[in-house]
Protein backbone atom coordinates (compact mmCIF):
# COMPACT_ATOMS: atom_id res chain seq x y z
CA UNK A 1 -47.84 24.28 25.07
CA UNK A 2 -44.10 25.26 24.35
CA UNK A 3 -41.37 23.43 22.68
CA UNK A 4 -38.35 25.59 22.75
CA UNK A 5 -35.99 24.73 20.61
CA UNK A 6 -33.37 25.83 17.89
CA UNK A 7 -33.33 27.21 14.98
CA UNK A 8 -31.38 26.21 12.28
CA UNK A 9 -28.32 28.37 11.91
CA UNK A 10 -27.37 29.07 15.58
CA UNK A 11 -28.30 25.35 16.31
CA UNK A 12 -25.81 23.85 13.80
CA UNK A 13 -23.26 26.78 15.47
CA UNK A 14 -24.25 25.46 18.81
CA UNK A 15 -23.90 22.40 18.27
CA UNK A 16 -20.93 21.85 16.65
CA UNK A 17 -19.15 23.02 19.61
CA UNK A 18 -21.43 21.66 22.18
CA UNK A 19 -23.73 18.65 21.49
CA UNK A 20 -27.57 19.30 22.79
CA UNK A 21 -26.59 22.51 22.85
CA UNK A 22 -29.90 24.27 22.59
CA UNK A 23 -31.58 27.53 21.84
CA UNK A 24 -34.92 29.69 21.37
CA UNK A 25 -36.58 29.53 18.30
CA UNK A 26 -40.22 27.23 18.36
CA UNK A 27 -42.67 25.87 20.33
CA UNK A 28 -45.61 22.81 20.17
CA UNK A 29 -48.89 24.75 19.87
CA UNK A 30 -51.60 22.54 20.61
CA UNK A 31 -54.16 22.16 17.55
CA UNK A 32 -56.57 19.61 18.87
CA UNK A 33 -57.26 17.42 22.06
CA UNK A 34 -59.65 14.54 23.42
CA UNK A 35 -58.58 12.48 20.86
CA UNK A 36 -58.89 8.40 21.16
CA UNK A 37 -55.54 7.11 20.35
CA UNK A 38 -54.93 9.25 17.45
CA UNK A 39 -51.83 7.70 15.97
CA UNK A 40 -51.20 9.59 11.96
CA UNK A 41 -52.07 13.15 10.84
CA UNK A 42 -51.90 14.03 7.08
CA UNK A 43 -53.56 15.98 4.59
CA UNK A 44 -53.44 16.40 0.59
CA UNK A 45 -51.21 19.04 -0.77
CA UNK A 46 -52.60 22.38 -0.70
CA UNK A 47 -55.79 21.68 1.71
CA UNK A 48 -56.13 23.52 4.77
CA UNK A 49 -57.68 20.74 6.90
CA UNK A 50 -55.88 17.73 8.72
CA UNK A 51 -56.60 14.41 8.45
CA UNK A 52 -56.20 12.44 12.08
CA UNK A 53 -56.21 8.52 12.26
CA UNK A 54 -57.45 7.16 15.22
CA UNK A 55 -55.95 3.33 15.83
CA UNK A 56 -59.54 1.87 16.62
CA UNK A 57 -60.49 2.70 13.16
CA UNK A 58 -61.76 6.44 12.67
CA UNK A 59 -60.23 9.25 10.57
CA UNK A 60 -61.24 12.39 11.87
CA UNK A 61 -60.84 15.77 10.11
CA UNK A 62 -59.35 18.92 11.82
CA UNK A 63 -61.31 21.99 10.01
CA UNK A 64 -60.98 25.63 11.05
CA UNK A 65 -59.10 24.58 14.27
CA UNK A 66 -62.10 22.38 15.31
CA UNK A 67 -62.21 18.65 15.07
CA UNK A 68 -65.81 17.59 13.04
CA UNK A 69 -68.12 15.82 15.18
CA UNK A 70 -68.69 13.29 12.29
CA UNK A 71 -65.84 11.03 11.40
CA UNK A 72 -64.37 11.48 8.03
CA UNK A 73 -64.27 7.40 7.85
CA UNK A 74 -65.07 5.03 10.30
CA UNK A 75 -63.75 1.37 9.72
CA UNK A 76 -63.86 0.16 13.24
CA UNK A 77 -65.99 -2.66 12.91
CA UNK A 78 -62.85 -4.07 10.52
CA UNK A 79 -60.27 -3.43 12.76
CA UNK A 80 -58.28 -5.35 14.81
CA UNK A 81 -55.51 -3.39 17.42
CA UNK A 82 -54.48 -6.60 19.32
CA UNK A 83 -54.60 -3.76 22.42
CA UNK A 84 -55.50 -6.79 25.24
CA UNK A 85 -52.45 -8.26 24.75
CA UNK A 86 -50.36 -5.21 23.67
CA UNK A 87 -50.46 -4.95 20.42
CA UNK A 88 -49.68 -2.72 18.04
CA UNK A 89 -52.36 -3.25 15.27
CA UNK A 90 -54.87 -1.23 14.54
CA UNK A 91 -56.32 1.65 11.48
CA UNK A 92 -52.17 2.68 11.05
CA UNK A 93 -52.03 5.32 8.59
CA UNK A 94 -53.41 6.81 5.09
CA UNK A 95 -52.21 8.13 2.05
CA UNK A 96 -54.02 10.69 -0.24
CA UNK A 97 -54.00 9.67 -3.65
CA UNK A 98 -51.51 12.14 -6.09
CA UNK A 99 -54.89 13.50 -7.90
CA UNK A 100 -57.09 13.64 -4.79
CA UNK A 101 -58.08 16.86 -5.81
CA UNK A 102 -59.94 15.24 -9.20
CA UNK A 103 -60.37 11.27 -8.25
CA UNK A 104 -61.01 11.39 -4.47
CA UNK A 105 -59.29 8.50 -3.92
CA UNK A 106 -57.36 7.44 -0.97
CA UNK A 107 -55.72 4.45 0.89
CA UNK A 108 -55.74 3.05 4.28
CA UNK A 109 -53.32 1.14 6.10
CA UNK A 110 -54.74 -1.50 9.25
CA UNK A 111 -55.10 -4.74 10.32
CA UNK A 112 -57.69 -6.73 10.97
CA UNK A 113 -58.88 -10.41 12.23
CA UNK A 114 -57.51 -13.05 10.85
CA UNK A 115 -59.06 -16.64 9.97
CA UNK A 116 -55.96 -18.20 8.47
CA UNK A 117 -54.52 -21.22 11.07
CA UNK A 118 -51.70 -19.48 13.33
CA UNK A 119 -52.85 -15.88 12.53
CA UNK A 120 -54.85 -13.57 14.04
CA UNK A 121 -53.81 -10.84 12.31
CA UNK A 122 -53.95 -9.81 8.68
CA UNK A 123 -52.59 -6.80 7.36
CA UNK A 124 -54.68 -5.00 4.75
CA UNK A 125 -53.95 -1.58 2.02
CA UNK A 126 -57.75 -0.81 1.07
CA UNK A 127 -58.69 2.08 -1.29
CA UNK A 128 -61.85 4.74 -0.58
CA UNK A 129 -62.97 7.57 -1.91
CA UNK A 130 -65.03 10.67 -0.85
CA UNK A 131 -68.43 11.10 -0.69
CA UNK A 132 -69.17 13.70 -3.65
CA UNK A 133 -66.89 16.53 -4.10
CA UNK A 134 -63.26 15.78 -2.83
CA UNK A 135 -63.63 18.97 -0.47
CA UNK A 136 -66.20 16.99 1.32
CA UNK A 137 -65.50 16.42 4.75
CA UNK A 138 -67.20 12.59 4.72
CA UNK A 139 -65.93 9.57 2.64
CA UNK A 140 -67.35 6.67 1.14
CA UNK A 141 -67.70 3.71 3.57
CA UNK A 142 -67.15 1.31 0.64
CA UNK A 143 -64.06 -0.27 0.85
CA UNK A 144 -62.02 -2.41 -1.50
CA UNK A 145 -59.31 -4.71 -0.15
CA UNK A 146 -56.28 -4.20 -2.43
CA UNK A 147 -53.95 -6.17 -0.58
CA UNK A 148 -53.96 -8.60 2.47
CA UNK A 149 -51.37 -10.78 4.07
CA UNK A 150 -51.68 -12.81 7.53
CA UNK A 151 -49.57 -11.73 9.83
CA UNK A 152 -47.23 -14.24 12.70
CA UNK A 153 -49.38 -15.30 15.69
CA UNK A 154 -47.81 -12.27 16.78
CA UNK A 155 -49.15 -8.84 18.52
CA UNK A 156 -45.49 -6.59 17.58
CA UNK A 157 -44.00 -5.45 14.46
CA UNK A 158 -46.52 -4.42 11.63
CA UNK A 159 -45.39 -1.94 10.12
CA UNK A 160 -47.47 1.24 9.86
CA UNK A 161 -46.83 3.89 7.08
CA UNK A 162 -48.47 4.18 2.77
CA UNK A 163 -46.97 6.58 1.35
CA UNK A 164 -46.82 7.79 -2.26
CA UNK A 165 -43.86 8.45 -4.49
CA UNK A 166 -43.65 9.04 -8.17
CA UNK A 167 -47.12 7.66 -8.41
CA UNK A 168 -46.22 4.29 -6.89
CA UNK A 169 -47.90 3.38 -2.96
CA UNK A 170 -45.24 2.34 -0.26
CA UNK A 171 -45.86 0.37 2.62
CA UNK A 172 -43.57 -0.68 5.14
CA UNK A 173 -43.96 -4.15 6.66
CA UNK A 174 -42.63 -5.46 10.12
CA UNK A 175 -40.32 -8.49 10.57
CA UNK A 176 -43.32 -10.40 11.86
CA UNK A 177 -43.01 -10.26 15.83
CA UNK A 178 -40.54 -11.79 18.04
CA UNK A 179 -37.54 -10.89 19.39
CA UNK A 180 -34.86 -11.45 17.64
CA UNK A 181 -37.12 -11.97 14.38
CA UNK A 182 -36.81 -15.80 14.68
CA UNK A 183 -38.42 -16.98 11.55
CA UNK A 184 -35.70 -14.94 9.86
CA UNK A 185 -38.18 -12.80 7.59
CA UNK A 186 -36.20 -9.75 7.06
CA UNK A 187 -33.52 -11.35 4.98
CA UNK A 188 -35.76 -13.49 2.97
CA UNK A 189 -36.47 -12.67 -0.48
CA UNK A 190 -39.27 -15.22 0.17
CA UNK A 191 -41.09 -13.22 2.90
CA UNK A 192 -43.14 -9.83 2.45
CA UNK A 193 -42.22 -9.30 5.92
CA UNK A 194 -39.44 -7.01 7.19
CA UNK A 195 -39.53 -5.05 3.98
CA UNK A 196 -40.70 -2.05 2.22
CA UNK A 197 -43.05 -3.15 -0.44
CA UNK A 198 -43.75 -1.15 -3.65
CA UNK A 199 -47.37 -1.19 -5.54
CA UNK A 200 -48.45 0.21 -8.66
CA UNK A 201 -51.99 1.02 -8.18
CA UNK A 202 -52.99 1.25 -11.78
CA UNK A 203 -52.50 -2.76 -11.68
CA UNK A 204 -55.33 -4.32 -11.10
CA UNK A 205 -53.87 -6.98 -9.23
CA UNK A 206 -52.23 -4.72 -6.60
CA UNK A 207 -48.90 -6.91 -6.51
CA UNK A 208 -46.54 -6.26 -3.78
CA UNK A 209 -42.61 -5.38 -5.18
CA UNK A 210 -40.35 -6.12 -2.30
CA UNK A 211 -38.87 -2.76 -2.48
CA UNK A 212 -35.54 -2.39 -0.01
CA UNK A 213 -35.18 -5.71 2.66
CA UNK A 214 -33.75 -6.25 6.20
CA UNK A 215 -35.96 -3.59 8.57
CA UNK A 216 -36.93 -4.60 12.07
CA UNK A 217 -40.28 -2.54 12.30
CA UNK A 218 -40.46 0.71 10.03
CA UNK A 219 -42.99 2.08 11.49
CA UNK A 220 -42.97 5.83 10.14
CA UNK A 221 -40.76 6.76 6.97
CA UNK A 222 -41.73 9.33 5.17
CA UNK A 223 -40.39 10.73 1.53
CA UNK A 224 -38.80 14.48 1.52
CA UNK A 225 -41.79 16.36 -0.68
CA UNK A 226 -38.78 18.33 -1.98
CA UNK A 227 -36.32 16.05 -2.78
CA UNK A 228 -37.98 12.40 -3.00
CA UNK A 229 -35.07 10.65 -0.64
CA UNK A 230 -36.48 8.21 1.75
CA UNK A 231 -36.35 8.75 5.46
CA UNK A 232 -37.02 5.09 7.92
CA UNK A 233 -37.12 5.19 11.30
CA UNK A 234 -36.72 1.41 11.57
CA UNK A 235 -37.56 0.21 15.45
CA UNK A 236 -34.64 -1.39 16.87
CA UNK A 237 -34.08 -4.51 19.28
CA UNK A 238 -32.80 -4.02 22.75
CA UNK A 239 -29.93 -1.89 22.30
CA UNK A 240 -30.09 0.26 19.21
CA UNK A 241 -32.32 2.64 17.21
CA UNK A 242 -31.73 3.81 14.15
CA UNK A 243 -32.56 6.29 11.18
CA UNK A 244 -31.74 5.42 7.42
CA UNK A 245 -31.87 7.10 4.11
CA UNK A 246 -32.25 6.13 0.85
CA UNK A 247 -31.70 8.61 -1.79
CA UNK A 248 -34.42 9.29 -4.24
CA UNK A 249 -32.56 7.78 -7.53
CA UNK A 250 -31.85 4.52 -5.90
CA UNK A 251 -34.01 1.60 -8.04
CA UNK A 252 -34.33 0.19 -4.68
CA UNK A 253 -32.88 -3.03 -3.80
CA UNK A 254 -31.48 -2.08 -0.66
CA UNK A 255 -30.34 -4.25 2.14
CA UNK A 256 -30.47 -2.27 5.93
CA UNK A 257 -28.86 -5.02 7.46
CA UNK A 258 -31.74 -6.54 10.10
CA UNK A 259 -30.93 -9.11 11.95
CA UNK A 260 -27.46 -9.41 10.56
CA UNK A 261 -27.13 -6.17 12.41
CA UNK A 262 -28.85 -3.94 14.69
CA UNK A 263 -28.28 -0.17 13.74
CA UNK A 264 -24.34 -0.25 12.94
CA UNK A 265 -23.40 -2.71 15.24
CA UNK A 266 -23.53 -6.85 14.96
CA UNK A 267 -26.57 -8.48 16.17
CA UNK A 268 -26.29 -10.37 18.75
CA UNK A 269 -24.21 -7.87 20.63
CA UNK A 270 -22.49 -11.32 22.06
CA UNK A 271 -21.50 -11.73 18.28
CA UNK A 272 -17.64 -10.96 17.78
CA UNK A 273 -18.33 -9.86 13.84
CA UNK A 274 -20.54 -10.30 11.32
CA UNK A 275 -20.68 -9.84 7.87
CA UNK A 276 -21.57 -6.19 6.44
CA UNK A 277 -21.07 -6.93 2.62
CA UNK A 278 -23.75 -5.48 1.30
CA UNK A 279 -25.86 -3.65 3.38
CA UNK A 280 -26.65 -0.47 3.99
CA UNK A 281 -26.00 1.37 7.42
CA UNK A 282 -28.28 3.75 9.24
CA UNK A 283 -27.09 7.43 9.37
CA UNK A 284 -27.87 7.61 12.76
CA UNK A 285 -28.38 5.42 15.46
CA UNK A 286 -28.59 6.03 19.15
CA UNK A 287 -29.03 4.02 22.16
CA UNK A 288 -31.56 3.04 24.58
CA UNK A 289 -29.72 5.15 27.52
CA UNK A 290 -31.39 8.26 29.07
CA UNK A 291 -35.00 6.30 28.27
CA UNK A 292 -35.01 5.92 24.96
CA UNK A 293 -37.24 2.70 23.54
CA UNK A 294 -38.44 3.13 20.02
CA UNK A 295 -37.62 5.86 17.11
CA UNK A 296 -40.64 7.45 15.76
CA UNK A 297 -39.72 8.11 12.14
CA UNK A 298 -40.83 12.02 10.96
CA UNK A 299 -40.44 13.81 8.13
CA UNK A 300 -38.19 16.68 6.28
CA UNK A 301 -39.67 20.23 7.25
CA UNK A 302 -40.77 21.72 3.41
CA UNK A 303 -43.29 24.39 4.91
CA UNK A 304 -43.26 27.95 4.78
CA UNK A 305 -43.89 29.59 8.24
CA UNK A 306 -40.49 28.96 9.64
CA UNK A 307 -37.93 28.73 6.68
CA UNK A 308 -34.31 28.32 9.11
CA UNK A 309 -35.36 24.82 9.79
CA UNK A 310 -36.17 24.09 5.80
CA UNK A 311 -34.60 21.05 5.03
CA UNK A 312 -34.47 19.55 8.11
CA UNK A 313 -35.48 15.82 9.36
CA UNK A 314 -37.51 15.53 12.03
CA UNK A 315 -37.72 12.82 14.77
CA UNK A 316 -38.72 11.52 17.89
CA UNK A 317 -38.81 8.35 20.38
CA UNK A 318 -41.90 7.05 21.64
CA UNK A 319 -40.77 6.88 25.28
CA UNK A 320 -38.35 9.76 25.67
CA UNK A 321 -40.59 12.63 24.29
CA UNK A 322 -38.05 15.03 22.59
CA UNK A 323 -37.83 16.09 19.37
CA UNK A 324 -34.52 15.50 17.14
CA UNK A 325 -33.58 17.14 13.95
CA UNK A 326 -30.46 16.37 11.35
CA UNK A 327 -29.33 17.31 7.93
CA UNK A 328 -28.48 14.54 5.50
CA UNK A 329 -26.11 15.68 2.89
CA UNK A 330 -28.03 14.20 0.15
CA UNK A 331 -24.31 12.39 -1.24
CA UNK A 332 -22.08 10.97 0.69
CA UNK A 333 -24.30 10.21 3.78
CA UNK A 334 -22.61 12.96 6.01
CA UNK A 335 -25.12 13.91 8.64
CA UNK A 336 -24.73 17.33 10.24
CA UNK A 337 -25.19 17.66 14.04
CA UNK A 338 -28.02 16.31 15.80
CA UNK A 339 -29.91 18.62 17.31
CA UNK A 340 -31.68 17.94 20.81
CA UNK A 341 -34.94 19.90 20.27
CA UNK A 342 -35.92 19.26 24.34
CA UNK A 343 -39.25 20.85 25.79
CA UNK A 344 -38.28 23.13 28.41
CA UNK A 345 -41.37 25.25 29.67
CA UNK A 346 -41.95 23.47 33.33
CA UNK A 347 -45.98 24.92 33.22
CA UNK A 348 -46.44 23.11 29.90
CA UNK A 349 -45.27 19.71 30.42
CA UNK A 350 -44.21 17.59 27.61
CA UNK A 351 -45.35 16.26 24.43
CA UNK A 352 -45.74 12.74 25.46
CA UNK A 353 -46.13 9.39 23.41
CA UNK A 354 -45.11 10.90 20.01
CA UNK A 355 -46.12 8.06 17.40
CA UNK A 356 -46.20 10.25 14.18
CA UNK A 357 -44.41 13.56 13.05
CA UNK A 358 -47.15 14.28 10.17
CA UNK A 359 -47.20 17.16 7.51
CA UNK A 360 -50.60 19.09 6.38
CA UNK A 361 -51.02 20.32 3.20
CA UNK A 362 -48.40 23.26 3.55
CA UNK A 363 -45.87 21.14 4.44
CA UNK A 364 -46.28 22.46 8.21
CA UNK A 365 -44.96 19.86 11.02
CA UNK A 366 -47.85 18.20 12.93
CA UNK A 367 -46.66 16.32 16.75
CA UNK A 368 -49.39 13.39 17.12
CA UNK A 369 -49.66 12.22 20.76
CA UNK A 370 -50.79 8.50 21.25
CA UNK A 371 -52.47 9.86 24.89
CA UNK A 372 -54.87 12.25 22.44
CA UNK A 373 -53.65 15.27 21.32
CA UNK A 374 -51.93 17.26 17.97
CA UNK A 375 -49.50 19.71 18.39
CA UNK A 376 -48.26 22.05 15.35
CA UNK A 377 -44.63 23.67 15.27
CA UNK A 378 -44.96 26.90 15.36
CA UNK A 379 -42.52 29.96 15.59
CA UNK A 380 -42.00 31.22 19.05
CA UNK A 381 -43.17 34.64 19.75
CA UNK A 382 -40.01 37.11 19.18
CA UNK A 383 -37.70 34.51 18.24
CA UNK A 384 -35.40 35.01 15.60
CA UNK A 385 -36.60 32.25 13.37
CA UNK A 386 -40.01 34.72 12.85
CA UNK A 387 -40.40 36.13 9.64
CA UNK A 388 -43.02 38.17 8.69
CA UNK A 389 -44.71 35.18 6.92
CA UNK A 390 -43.82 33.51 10.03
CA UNK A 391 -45.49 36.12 12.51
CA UNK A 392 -48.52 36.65 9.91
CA UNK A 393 -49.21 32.30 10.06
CA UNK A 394 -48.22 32.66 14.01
CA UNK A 395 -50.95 35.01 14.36
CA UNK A 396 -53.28 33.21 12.44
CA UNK A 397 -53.05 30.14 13.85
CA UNK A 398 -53.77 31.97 17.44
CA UNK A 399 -56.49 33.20 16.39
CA UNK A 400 -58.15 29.73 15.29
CA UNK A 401 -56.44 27.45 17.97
């Protein structure tokens, strides 16, 4: 399956004189398939296998380009995905602990049935660890709840993304549900919800530090394994969706402005003004024309196979199925063109349903498909992006895919 898209240095040329303006340079090679609803791919730093969430509650591992017959973890009998009235719950995402390598520990992100009056959702952060050895392909089933909080009698807007920075666990929390977020969540300090929460996991009470406030849904951020800056793809309302950045010395704090504001522009759109004082606008947002519906957050590109697109963020939209890069400045918030990375092949169809732009433990890009599949980004044969590291991990990969 082919992607074809640019690379770095003619794309930037490209575009500056021609927005979308596309060229050759990488394809979507398909790296597993028959998936159930896989919906996060990761993998600790260095390790040559991939680590695939499935939403009902499995984590399957992706091993010499075969998916194991035995699930990593399986936590289904805990989960709760909402799906029969369209939710968006379910085993979310995972997050390998900084010494994996020596503790084996790692963290889950789900929800699960609630009991609380008005709930029926919790959302949970629970910590495992592997069976034996950390290179063993099968974890622990014993689970410890960390941290729980019951959720709006809601199915939308949970959040989905741990992620660890400087030793601290990040999770990124919904508004709650509801259009408009009606209980007014994301701009109060009193609410968990609508924010990205910060935990310290050497305290034993696992409390939450509201981290940044006012997001809709951040559903996938991600932090730049280079640089530490903080990349949100924060679901927008009717009209706007947006991308925001947070550079890596910030002490956090930060205000992005939902539902004072939608993207850059006043929420309601009936509203004649509101007040920006304060927040913190997206550096890119984009509308809901040409069947767009919902940002799917990514991540900076850090690996080695393809080194013209080093450096850049990677995103997509769950309805529209391309891919879109940018370059943040990493100062003043200038964002270089956005490039329209648009699948082109017509016998290869599309990558459809993109919920997750993961990394594995090179720092490659991995394209997770909701309808069951995992695609890898790969240098196109006798493109100029190929290297010879490039064609030697091109070859490779052919041989095992």
């Amino acid at each position: 399956m082919r992607l074809r898209i640019s690379t770095a240095i003619l794309a930037i040329a490209l575009s500056a004189a021609c927005p979308g303006a596309r060229a050759e340079g990488l394809s979507a090679h398909r790296i597993a398939s028959g998936l159930s609803e896989p919906i996060y791919a990761t993998a600790p730093a260095g390790d040559a296998r991939l680590f695939i969430v499935e939403r009902e509650g499995t984590i399957r591992v992706l091993k010499d380009g075969n998916v194991l017959s035995t699930p990593f973890l399986d936590i289904s009998d805990h989960v709760y995905t909402a799906e029969n009235v369209g939710g968006e719950g379910g085993l979310l995402s995972m997050a390998f602990a900084p010494d994996y390598a020596q503790s084996g520990l790692f963290y889950v992100y789900y929800t699960a049935p609630s009991q609380a009056q008005g709930s029926s959702m919790q959302s949970r952060v629970s910590v495992f660890s592997v069976a034996g050895d950390p290179t063993s392909d099968v974890a622990d089933p014993t689970e410890h709840v960390l941290f729980h909080l019951d959720q709006p009698n809601t199915s939308n807007h949970k959040g989905g993304t741990i992620a660890f920075r400087g030793g601290f666990l990040y999770l990124g929390l919904g508004d709650g549900g509801g259009g408009g977020d009606p209980n007014g969540n994301a701009q109060n300090n009193g609410s968990l919800l609508g924010k990205l929460l910060r935990f310290d996991p050497s305290d034993q009470a696992f409390t939450p530090q509201i981290w940044a406030k006012g997001l809709r849904n951040p559903f996938r951020y991600s932090f730049d394994s280079a640089t530490g800056d903080l990349y949100i793809g924060d679901v927008g309302q009717d009209a706007w969706e947006e991308v925001d950045v947070e550079p890596a010395a910030s002490q956090g704090g930060l205000n992005y402005g939902w539902n004072v504001m939608e993207g850059s522009h006043c929420y309601p759109p009936s509203a004649m003004s509101c007040d920006e004082t304060g927040l913190t606008l997206p550096i890119y947002n984009y509308t809901h024309d040409d069947g767009y519906c919902a940002v799917t957050g990514g991540a900076v590109y850090r690996g080695a196979a393809i080194p013209s697109i080093r450096g850049q963020y990677f995103f997509s939209d769950y309805c529209h199925s391309s891919i879109r890069s940018l370059v943040w400045d990493g100062a003043g918030g200038t964002v270089g063109p956005v490039v329209d990375h648009t699948e082109i092949t017509p016998d290869a169809g599309v990558v459809t349903q993109i919920v997750a732009i993961g990394q594995d433990g090179n720092g490659e890009l991995a394209l997770v498909s909701l309808a069951g599949d995992i695609f890898r980004l790969v240098p196109e044969p006798g493109s100029a992006a190929l290297g010879l590291a490039a064609v030697a991990a091109l070859a490779a990969l052919r041989r095992v895919g």
